[in-house]
Protein backbone atom coordinates (compact mmCIF):
# COMPACT_ATOMS: atom_id res chain seq x y z
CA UNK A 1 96.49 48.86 -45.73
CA UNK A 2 99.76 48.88 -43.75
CA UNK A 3 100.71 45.42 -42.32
CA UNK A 4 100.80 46.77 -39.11
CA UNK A 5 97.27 47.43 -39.05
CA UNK A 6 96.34 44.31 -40.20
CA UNK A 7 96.27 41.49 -37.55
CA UNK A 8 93.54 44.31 -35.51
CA UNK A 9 91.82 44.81 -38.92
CA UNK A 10 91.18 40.97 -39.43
CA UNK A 11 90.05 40.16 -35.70
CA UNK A 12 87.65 42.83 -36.21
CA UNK A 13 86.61 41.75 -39.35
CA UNK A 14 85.85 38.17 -37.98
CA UNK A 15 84.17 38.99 -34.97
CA UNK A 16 82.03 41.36 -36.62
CA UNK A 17 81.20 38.95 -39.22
CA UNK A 18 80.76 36.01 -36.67
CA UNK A 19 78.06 38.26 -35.06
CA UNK A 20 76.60 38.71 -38.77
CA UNK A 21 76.09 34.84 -39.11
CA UNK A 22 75.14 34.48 -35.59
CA UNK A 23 72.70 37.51 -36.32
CA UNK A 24 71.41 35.26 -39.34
CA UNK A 25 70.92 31.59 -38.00
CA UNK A 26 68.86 33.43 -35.18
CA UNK A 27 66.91 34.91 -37.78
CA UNK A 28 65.93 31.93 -39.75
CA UNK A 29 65.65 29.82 -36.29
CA UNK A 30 62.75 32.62 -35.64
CA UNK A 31 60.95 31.98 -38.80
CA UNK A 32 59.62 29.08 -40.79
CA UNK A 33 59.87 30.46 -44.07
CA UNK A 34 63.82 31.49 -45.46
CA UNK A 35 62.58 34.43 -47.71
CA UNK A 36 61.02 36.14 -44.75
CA UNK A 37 63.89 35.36 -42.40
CA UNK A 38 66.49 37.01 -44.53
CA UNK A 39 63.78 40.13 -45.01
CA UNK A 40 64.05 40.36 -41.11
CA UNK A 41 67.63 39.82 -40.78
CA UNK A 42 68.14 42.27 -43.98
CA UNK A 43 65.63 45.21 -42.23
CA UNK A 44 67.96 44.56 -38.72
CA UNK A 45 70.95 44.96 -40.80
CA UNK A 46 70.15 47.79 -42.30
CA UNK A 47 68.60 49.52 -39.32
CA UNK A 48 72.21 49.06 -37.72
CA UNK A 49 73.82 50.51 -40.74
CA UNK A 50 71.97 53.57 -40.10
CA UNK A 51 73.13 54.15 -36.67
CA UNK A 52 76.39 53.04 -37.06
CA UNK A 53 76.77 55.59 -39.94
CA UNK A 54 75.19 58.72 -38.07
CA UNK A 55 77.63 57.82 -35.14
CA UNK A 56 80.45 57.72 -38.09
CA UNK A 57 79.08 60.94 -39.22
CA UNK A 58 79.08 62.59 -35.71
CA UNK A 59 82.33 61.52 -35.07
CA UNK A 60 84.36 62.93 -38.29
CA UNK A 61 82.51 66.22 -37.64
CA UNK A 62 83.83 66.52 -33.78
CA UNK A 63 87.45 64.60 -34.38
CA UNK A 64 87.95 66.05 -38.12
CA UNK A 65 85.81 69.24 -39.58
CA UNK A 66 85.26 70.73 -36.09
CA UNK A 67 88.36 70.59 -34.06
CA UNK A 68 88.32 72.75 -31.22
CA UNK A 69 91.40 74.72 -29.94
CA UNK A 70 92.66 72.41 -27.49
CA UNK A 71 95.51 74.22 -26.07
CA UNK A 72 93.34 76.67 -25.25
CA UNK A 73 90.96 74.36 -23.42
CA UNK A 74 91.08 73.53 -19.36
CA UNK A 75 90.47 70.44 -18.03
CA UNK A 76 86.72 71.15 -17.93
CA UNK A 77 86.13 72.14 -21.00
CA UNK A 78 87.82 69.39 -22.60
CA UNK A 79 85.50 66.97 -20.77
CA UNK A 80 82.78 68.82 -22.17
CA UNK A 81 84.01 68.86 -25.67
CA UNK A 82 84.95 65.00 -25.91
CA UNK A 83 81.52 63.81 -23.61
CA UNK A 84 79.48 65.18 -26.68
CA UNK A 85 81.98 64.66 -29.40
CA UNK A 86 81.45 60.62 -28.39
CA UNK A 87 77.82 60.47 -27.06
CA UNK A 88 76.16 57.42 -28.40
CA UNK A 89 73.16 57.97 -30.51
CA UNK A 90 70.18 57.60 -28.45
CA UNK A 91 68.97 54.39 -30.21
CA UNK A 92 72.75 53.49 -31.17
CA UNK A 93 71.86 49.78 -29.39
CA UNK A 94 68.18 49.41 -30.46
CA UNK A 95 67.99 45.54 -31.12
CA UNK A 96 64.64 44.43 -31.65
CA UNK A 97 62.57 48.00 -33.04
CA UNK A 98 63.55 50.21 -35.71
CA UNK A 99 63.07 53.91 -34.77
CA UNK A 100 61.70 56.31 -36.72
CA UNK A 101 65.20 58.02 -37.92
CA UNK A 102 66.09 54.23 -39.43
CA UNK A 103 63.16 54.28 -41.30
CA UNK A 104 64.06 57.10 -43.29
C-alpha cells in the first residue's frame, strides 16, 4: 500500500474496528451466556458482510465492467447513471433483522 494512502487506511481501519468491539460488548451485555452472545454478534456480522459485499459488487459493475460513455452523456443522463450506479441496497442498514437475501 502506498504511504500516502495510509494515514486514511488506518483511521478507517480503527473506527471500523472500534464499532466491531462496540458491536461485541453490546452483544454480550444483551445476553447472559458468552457462547450465545458471540453466535448473535457472529450472525450480525455476517449479515453485514453480505450487504456490504452486494453493494461492493454493484459498485465494480457500474464504476468498472459497465462504464458508460460519458462524453456522450448530458447532464441528465449522468444523474441518472450515477443515482443507480450508487443506490444503497434496500436493507444496506438493516440492524436488528436479517432479510431473507442474508440468509442465503
Amino acid at each position: 500500500m502506498p504511504w500516502t494512502g495510509l494515514g486514511s487506511y488506518l483511521s478507517h481501519t480503527i473506527a471500523f474496528e472500534m464499532n466491531n468491539v462496540l458491536d461485541m460488548a453490546e452483544a454480550l451485555a444483551l445476553q447472559v451466556d458468552v457462547d450465545e452472545s458471540l453466535a448473535v454478534w457472529s450472525a450480525t456480522e455476517t449479515a453485514t458482510g453480505r450487504r456490504l459485499t452486494k453493494l461492493g459488487m454493484q459498485l465494480e459493475k457500474a464504476l468498472i465492467w459497465n462504464i458508460p460513455d460519458f462524453a456522450s452523456m448530458d447532464e441528465a443522463g449522468m444523474r441518472e447513471w450515477w443515482t443507480n450506479a450508487a443506490k444503497m441496497p434496500k436493507d444496506m442498514f438493516a440492524s436488528d433483522e436479517d432479510t431473507d437475501e442474508d440468509k442465503e
